[in-house]
C-alpha atoms as a PDB file:
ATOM      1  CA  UNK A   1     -13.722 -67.393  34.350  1.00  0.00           C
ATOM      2  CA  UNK A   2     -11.590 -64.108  35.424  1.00  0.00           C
ATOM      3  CA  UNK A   3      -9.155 -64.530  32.338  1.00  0.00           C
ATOM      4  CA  UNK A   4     -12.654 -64.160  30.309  1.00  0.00           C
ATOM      5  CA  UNK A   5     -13.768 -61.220  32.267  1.00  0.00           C
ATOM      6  CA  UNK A   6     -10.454 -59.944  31.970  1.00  0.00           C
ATOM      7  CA  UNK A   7     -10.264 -60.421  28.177  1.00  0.00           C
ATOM      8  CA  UNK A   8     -14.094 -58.972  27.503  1.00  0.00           C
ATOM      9  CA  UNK A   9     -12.581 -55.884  29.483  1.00  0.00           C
ATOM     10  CA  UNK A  10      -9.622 -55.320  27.718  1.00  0.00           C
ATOM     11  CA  UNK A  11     -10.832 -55.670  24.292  1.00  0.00           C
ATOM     12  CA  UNK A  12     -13.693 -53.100  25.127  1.00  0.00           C
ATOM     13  CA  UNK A  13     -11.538 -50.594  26.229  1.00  0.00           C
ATOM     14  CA  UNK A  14      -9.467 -51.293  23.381  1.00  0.00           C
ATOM     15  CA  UNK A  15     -12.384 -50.858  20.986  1.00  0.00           C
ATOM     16  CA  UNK A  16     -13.312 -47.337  23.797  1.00  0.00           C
ATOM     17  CA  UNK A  17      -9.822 -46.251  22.641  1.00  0.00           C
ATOM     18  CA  UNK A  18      -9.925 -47.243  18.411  1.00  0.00           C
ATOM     19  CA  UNK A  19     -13.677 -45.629  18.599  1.00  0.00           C
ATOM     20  CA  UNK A  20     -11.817 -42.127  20.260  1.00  0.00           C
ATOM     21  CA  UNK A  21      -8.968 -42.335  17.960  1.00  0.00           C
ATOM     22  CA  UNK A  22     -11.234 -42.243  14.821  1.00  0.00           C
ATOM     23  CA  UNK A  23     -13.759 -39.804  16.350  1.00  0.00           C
ATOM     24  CA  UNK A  24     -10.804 -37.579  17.337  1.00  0.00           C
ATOM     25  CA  UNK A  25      -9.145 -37.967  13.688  1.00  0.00           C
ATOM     26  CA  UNK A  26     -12.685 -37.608  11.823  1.00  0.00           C
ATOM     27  CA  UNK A  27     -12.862 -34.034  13.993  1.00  0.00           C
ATOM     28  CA  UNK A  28      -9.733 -33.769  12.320  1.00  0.00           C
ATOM     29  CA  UNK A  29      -9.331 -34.061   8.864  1.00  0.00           C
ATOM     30  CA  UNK A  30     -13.111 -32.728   9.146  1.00  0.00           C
ATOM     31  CA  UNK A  31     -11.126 -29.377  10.353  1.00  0.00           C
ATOM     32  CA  UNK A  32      -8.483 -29.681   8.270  1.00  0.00           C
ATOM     33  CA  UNK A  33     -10.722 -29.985   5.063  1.00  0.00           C
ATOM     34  CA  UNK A  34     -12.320 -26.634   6.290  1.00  0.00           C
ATOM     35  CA  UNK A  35      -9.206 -24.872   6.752  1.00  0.00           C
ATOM     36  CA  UNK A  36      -7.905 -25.890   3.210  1.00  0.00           C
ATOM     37  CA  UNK A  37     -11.448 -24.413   2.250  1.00  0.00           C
ATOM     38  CA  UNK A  38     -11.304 -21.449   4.246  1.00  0.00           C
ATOM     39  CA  UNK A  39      -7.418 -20.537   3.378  1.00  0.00           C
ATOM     40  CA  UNK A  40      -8.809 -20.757  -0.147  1.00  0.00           C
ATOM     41  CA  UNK A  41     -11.423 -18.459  -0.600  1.00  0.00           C
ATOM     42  CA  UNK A  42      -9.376 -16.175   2.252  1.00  0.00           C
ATOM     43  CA  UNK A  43      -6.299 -16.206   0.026  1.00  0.00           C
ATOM     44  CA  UNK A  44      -8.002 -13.700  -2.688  1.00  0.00           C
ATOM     45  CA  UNK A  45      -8.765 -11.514  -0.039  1.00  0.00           C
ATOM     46  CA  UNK A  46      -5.743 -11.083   1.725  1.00  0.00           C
ATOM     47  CA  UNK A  47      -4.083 -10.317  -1.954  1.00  0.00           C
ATOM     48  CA  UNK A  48      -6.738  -7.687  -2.459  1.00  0.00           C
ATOM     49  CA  UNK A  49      -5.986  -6.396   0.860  1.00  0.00           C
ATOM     50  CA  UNK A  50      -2.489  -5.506   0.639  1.00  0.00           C
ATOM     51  CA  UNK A  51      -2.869  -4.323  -2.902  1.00  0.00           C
ATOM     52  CA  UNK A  52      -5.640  -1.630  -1.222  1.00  0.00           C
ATOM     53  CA  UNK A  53      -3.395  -1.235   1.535  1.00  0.00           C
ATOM     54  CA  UNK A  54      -0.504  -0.207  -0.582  1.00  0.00           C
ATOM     55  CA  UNK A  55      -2.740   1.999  -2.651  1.00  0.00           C
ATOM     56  CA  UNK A  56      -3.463   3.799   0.858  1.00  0.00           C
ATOM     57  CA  UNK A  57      -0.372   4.218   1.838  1.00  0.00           C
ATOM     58  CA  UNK A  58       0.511   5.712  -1.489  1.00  0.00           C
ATOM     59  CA  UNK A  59      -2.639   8.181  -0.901  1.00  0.00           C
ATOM     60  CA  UNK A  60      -1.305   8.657   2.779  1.00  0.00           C
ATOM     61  CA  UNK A  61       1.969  10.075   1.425  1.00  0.00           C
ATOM     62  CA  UNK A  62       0.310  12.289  -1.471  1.00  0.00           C
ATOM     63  CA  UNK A  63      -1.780  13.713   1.402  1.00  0.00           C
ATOM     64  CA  UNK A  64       1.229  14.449   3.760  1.00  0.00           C
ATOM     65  CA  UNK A  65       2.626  16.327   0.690  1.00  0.00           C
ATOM     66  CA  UNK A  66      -0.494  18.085  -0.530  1.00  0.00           C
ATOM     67  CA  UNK A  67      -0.536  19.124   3.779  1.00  0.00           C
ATOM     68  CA  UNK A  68       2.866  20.533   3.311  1.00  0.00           C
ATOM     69  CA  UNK A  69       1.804  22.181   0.243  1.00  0.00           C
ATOM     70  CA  UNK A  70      -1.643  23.483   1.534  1.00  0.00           C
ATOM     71  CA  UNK A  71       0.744  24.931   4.902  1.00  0.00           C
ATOM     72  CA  UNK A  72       3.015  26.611   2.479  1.00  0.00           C
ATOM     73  CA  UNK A  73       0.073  27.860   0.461  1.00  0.00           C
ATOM     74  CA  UNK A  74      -1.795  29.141   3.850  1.00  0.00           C
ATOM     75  CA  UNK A  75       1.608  31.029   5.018  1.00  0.00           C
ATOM     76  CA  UNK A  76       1.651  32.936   1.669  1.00  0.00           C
ATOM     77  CA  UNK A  77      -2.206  33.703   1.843  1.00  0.00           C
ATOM     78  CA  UNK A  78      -1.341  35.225   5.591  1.00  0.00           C
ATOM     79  CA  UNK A  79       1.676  37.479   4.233  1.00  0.00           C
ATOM     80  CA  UNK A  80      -0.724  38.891   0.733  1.00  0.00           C
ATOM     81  CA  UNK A  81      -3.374  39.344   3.803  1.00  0.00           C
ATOM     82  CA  UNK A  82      -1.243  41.679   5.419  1.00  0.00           C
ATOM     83  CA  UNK A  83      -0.159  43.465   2.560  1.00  0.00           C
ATOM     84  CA  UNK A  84      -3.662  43.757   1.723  1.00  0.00           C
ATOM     85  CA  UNK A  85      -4.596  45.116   5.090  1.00  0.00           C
ATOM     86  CA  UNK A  86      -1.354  47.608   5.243  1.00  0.00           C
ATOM     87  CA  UNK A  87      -2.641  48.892   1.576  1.00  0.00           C
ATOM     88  CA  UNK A  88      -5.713  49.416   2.427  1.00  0.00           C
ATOM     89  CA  UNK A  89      -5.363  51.016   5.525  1.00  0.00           C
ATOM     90  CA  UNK A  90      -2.866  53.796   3.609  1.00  0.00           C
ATOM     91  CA  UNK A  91      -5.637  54.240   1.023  1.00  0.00           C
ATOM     92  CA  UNK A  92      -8.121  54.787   3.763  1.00  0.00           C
ATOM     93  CA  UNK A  93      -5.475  57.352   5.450  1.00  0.00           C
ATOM     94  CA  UNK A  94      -4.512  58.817   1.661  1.00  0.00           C
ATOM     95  CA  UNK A  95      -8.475  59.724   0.660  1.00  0.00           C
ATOM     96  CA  UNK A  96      -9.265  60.768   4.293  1.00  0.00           C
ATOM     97  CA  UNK A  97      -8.467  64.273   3.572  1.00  0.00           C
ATOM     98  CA  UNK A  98     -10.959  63.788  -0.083  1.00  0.00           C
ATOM     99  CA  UNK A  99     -13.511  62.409   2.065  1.00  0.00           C
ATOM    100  CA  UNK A 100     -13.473  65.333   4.744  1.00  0.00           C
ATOM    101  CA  UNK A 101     -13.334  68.181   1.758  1.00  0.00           C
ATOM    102  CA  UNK A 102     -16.160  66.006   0.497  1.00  0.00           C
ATOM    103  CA  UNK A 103     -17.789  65.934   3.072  1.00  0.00           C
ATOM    104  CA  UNK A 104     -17.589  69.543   4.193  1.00  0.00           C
ATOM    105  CA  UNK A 105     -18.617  71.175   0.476  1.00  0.00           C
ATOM    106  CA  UNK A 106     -21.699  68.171   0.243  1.00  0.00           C
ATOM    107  CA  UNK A 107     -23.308  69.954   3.490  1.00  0.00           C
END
């Protein structure tokens, strides 16, 4: 009667262990089906990505040279500021004498 007990154990565990084996590869090829599916439709994307990504990296560098451009383009602008300034400050000195003749015979 133990051998019987014995055998009844055995072959339920072994049936315990086939029943985890195909739960554990159903879970599986369940996942694996899904990441097939998912590196599908994520495959376009990725493509799209680095084609966007290049295309800002190509805007990145036509910024850093419109920057150095615009810097340039400031300095330039500062320097015909001052020239402006130093003009019309010698204008403002050169008709000062006008103004106060002006000035004197409107009274």
């Amino acid at each position: 009667m133990n051998w019987v007990i014995l055998l009844i154990i055995g072959l339920a565990s072994l049936a315990l262990i086939v029943g985890g084996f195909a739960y554990v590869g159903r879970k599986a090829w369940r996942l694996a089906k899904h990441g097939m599916r998912v590196s599908k439709d994520v495959m376009p994307l990725t493509d799209r990505l680095s084609r966007q990504a290049q295309v800002l990296s190509a805007s990145a560098d036509r910024l850093a040279s419109n920057g150095e451009q615009l810097s340039a383009n400031v300095a330039r602008l500062q320097v015909t500021i001052t020239r402006l300034q130093v003009v019309g400050e010698a204008l403002a000195d050169a008709t000062a004498p006008f103004r106060r003749i002006k000035d004197y015979l409107g009274r």
